[in-house]
Protein backbone atom coordinates (compact mmCIF):
# COMPACT_ATOMS: atom_id res chain seq x y z
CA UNK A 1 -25.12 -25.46 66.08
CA UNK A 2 -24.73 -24.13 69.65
CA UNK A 3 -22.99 -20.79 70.36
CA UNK A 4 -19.87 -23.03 72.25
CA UNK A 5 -19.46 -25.60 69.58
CA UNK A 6 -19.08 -22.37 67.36
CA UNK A 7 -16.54 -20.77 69.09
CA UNK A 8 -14.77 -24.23 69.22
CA UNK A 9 -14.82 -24.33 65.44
CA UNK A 10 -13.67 -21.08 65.08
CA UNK A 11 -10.62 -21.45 67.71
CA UNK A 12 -9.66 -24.53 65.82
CA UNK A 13 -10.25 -22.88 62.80
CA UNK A 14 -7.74 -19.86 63.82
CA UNK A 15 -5.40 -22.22 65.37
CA UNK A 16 -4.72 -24.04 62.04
CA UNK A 17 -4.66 -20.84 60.03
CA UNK A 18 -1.76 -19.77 62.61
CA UNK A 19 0.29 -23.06 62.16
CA UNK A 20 -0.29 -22.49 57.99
CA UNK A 21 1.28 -18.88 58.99
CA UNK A 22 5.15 -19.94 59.02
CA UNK A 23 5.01 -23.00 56.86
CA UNK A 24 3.63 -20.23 54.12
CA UNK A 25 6.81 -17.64 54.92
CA UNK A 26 9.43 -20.48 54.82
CA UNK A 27 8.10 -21.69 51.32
CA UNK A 28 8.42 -17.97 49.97
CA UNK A 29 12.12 -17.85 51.61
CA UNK A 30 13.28 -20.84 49.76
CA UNK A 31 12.06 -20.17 46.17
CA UNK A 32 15.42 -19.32 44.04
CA UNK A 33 15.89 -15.80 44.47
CA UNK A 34 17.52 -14.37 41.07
CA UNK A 35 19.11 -10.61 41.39
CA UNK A 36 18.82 -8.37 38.34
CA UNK A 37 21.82 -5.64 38.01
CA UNK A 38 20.92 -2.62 35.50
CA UNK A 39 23.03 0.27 35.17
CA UNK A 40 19.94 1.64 33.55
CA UNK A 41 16.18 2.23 35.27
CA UNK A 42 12.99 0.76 35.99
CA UNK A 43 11.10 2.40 33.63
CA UNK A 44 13.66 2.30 30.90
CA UNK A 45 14.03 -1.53 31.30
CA UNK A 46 10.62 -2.26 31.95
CA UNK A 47 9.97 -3.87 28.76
CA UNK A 48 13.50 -5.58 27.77
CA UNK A 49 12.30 -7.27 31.95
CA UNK A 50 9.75 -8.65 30.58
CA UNK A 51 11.41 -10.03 27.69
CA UNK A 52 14.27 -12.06 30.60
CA UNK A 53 10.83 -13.09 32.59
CA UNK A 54 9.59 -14.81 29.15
CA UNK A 55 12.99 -16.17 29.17
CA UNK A 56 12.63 -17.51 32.74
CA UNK A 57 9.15 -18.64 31.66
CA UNK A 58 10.11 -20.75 28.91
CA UNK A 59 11.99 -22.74 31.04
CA UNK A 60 9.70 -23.34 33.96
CA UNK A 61 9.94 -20.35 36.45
CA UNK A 62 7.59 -18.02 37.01
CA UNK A 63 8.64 -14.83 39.18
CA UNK A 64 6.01 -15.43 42.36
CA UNK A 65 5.22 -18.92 42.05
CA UNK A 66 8.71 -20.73 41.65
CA UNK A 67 11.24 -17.91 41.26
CA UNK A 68 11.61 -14.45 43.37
CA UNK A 69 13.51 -11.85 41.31
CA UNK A 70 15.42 -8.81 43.14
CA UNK A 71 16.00 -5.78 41.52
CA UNK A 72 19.03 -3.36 41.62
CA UNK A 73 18.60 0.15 39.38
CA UNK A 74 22.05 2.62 39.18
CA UNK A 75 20.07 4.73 37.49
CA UNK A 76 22.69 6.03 34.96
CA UNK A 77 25.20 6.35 38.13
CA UNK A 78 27.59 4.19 37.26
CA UNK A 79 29.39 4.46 40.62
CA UNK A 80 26.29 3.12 42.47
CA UNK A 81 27.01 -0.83 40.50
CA UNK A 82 29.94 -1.92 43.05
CA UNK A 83 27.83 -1.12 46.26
CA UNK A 84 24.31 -2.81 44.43
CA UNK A 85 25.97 -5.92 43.14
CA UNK A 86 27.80 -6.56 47.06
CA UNK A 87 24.05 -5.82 47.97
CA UNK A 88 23.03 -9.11 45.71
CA UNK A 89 26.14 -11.00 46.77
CA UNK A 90 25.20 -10.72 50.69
CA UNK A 91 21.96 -11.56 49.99
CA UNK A 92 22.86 -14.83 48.55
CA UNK A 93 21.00 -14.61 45.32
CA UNK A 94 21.43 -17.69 43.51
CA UNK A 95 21.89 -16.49 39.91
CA UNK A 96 22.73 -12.27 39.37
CA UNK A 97 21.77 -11.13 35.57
CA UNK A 98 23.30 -7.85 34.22
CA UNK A 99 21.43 -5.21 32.20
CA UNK A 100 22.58 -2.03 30.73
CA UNK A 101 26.66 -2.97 29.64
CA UNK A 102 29.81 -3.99 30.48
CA UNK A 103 30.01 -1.48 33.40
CA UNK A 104 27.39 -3.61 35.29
CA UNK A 105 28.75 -6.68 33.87
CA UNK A 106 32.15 -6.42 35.60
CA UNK A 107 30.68 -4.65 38.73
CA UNK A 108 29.06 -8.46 39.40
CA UNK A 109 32.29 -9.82 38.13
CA UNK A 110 34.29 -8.22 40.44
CA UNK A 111 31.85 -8.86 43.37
CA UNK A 112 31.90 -12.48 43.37
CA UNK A 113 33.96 -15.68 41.39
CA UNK A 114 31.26 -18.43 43.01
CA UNK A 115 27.42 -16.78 42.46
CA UNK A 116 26.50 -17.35 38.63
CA UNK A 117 26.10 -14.26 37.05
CA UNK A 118 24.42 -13.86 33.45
CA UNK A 119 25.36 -10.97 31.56
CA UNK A 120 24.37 -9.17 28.56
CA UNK A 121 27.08 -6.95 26.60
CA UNK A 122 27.50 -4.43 23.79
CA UNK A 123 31.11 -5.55 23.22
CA UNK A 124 33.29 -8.56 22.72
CA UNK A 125 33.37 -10.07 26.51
CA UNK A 126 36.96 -10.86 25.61
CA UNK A 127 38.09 -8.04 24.58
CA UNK A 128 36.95 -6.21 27.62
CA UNK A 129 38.13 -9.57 30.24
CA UNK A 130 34.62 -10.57 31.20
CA UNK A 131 35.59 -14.21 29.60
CA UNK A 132 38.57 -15.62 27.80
CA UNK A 133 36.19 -18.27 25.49
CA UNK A 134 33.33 -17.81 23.83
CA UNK A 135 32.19 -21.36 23.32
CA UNK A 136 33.25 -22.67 26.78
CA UNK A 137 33.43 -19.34 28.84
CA UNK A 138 34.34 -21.23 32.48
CA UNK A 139 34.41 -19.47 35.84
CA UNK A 140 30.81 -18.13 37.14
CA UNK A 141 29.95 -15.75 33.94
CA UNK A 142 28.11 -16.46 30.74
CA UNK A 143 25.74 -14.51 28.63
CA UNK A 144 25.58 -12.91 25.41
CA UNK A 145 27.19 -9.88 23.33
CA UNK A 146 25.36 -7.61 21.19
CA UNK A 147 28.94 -6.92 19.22
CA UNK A 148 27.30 -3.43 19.32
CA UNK A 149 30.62 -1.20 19.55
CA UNK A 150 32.51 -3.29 16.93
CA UNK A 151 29.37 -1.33 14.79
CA UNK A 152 30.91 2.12 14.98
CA UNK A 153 32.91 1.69 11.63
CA UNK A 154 29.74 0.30 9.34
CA UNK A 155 27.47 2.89 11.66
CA UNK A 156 29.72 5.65 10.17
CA UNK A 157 29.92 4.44 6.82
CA UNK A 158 25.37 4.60 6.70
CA UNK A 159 26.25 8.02 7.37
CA UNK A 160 28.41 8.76 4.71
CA UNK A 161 25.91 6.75 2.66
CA UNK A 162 22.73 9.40 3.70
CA UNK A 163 24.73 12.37 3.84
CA UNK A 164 27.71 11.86 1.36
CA UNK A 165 27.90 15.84 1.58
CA UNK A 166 28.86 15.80 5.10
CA UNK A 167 32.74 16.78 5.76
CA UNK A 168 32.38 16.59 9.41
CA UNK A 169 30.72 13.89 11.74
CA UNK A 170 30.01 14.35 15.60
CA UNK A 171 29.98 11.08 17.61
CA UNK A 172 28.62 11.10 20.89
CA UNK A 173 30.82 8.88 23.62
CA UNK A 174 30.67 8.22 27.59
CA UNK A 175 34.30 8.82 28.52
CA UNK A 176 33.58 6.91 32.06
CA UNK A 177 33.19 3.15 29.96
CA UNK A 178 35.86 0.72 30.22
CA UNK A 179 36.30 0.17 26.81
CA UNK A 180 36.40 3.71 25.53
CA UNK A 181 40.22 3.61 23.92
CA UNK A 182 38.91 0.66 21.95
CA UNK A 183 35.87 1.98 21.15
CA UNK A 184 37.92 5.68 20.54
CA UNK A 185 40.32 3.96 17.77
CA UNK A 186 37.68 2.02 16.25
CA UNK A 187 36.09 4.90 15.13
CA UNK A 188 39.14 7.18 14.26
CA UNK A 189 40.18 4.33 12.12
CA UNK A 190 36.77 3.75 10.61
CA UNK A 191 37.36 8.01 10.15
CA UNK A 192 40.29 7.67 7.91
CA UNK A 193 38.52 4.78 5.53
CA UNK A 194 36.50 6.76 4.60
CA UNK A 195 37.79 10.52 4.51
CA UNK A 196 35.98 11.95 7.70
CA UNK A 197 36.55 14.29 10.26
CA UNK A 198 35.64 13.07 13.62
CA UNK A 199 34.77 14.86 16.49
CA UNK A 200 34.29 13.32 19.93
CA UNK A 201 31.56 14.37 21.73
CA UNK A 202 32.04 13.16 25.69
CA UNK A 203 28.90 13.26 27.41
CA UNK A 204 29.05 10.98 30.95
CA UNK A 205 25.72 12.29 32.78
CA UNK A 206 22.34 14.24 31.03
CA UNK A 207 23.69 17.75 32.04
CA UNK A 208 26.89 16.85 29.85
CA UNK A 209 24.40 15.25 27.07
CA UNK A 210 22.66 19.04 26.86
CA UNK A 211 26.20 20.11 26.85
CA UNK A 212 27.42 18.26 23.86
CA UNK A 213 24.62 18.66 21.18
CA UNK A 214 25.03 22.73 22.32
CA UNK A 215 28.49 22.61 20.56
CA UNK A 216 27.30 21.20 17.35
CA UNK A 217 27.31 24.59 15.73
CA UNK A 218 30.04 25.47 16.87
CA UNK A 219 32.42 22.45 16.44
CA UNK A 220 30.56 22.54 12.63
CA UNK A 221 29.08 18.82 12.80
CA UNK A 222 27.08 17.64 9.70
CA UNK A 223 26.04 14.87 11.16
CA UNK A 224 25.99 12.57 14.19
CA UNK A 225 26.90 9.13 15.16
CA UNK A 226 25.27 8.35 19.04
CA UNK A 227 27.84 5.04 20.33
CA UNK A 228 26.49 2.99 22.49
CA UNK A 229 26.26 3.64 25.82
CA UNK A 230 23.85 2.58 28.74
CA UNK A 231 23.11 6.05 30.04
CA UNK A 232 22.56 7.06 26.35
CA UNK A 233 20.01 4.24 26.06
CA UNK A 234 18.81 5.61 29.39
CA UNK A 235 17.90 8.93 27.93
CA UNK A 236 17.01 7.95 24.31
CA UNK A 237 14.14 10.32 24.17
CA UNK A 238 16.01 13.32 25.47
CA UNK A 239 18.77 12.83 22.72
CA UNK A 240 16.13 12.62 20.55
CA UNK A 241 15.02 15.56 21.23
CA UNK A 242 17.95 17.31 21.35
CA UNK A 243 19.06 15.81 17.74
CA UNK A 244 15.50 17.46 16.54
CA UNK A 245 15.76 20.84 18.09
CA UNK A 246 19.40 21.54 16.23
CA UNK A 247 18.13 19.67 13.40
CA UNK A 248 20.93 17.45 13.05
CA UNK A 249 21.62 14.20 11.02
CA UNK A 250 21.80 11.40 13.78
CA UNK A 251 22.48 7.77 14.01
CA UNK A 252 21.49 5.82 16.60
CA UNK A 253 22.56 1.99 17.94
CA UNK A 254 19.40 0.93 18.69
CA UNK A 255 15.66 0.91 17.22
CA UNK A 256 14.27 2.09 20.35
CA UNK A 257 15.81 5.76 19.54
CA UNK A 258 13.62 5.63 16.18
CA UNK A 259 10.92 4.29 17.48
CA UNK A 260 10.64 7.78 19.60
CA UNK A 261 11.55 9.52 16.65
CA UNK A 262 15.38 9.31 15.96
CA UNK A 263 16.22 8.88 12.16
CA UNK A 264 17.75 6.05 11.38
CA UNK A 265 19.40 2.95 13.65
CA UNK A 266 21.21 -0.35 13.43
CA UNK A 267 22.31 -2.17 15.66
CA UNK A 268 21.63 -5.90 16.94
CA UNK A 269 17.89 -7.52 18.11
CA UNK A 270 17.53 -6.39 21.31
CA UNK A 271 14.42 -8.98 22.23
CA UNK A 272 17.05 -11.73 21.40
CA UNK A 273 19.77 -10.89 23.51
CA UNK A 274 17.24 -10.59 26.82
CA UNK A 275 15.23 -13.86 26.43
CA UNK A 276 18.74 -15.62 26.16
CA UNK A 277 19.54 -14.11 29.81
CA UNK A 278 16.22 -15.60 30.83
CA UNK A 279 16.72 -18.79 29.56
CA UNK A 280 20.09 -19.24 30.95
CA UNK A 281 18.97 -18.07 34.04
CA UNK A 282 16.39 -20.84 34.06
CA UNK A 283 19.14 -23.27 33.07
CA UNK A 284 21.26 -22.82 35.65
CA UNK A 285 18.38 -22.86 38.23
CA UNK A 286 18.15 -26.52 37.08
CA UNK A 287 21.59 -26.89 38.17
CA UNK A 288 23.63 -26.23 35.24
CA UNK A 289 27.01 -24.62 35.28
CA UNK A 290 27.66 -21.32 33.50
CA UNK A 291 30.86 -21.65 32.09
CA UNK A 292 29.55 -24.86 30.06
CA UNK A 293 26.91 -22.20 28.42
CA UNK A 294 28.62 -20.81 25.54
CA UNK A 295 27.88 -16.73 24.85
CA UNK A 296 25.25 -16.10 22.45
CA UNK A 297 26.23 -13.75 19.67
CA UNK A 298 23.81 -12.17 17.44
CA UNK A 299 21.95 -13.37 14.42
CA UNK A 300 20.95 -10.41 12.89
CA UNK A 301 21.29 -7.08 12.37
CA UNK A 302 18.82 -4.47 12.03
CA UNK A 303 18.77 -1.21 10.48
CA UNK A 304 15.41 0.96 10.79
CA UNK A 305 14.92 4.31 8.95
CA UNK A 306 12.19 6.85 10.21
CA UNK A 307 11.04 8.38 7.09
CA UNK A 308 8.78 11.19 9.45
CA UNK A 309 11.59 12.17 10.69
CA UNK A 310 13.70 12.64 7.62
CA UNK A 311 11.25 14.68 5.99
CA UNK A 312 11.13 16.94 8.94
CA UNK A 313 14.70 17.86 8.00
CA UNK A 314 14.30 17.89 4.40
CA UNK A 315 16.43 15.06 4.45
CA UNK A 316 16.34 12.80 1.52
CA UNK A 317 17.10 8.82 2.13
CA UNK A 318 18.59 6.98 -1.08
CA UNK A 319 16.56 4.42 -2.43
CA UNK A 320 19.57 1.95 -2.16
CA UNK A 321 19.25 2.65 1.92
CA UNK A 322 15.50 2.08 1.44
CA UNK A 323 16.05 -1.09 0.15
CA UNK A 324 18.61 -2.53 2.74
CA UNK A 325 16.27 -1.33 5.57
CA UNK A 326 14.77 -4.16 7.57
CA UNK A 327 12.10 -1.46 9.05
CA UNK A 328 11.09 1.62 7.61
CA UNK A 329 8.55 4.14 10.13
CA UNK A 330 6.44 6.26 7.78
């Protein structure tokens, strides 16, 4: 082959490669883009992600090939949610999942009534005006709730059951939620059943977290109920910590906290709830609507008991708790 006829080849050769060039960058633009909201961040979520993308997977999408995902982190900031989910709305997303509560939940909610959003919650999406059916939700929002602050009475009543000698009980709370007075009276009431002081903890960012567990002493807490809370999710390890260092009786809301050492947990499956975002997302990609997709509630219920960490407070777990546990860390 002659020099010429080579540089002819490779002229043609370039020229297609250029044309290819655009065609390529319009068939990235038009894959679905889906936008995920967390109040939480990357590295916290970065498993319960790829729970949603196994989700997505199951029903045909696969972030890079037929789906693009965008992600928005507050980063425990709850005041960040409004300006990130506007951020998803301008950019036309066609389906915008929530992570990490009911804060981020109605920060999409409020930010559009067309774009689909799929949300999942710790409390009833009624009760805090995210839907007004469960089975046939309407309007642009469906999801799932974890039921996870309706919990707070039978959480307090394990702790009765592990520390009967306990007078007093500390629960930790994030006064900036919506649903706090709900979530307040709940546990008062739960109090009074069965013969408990309460004290309310309020802890909204991590210096007020520190703050908190340094009043234990003095506020005399026996033992400690942790509500649920995306920042306190956010910071699991740190309240661990914390719970360890003043050697205090804790129960958490989800098994993550005892997988990193927290004593004992119970709360709904958390793998569940974020496939079911996935999946839904995927459904409505195919074109249908959310309010036809009823909101997934929980099956089951798990409570997990970290029997390390009980002996490293001396701390003896009944038998009777042994036996109801679905998971028990040695």
């Amino acid at each position: 082959m002659t020099t010429k006829m080579q540089r002819r080849m490779f002229i043609s050769l370039l020229g297609g490669a250029a044309a290819a060039w655009p065609l390529a960058a319009r068939a990235q633009q038009q894959l679905p883009v889906i936008g995920i909201l967390s109040s939480r961040s990357r590295a916290t979520d970065a498993l319960l992600i790829a729970v949603i993308r196994q989700g997505l997977n199951d029903t045909g999408f696969i972030e890079g090939r037929n789906v693009s995902i965008e992600y928005r982190w507050a980063e425990g900031n709850y005041g960040r949610l409004t300006a990130l989910a506007a951020d998803l709305v301008g950019r036309k997303v066609a389906v915008i999942v929530t992570i990490g509560g009911d804060v981020a939940a109605l920060a999409a909610k409020a930010a559009t009534s067309t774009l689909p959003v799929v949300f999942t919650v710790a409390t009833d999406p009624i009760r805090s005006g995210l839907v007004s059916n469960l089975r046939r939700p309407g309007g642009n929002l469906t999801g799932n709730s974890g039921f996870q602050a309706e919990l707070e009475p039978k959480r307090l009543g394990l702790l009765r059951e592990l520390r009967p000698d306990a007078t007093t009980i500390g629960v930790l709370v994030n006064p900036n939620v919506a649903y706090i007075d709900a979530q307040l009276n709940d546990i008062r009431s739960a109090a009074a059943d069965i013969g408990r002081e309460i004290v309310i903890l309020n802890a909204g960012t991590i210096a007020e977290i520190d703050a908190a567990f340094a009043t234990l002493k003095q506020k005399r807490v026996d033992a400690l109920s942790v509500a649920i809370d995306a920042v306190f999710f956010d910071r699991a390890t740190q309240i661990v910590v914390l719970a360890a260092r003043h050697g205090v009786t804790a129960l958490y809301f989800r098994r993550e906290f005892t997988a990193v050492g927290g004593l004992m947990s119970y709360g709904s499956n958390a793998d569940e709830a974020y496939r079911v975002l996935g999946v839904y997302a995927g459904r409505i990609l195919k074109g249908e609507k959310p309010g036809d997709l009823p909101i997934q509630l929980p099956t089951k219920f798990e409570l997990v008991i970290n029997l390390s960490t009980a002996r490293a407070l001396a701390l003896e777990v009944p038998p009777t708790l042994l036996a109801r546990a679905d998971e028990v860390i040695e």
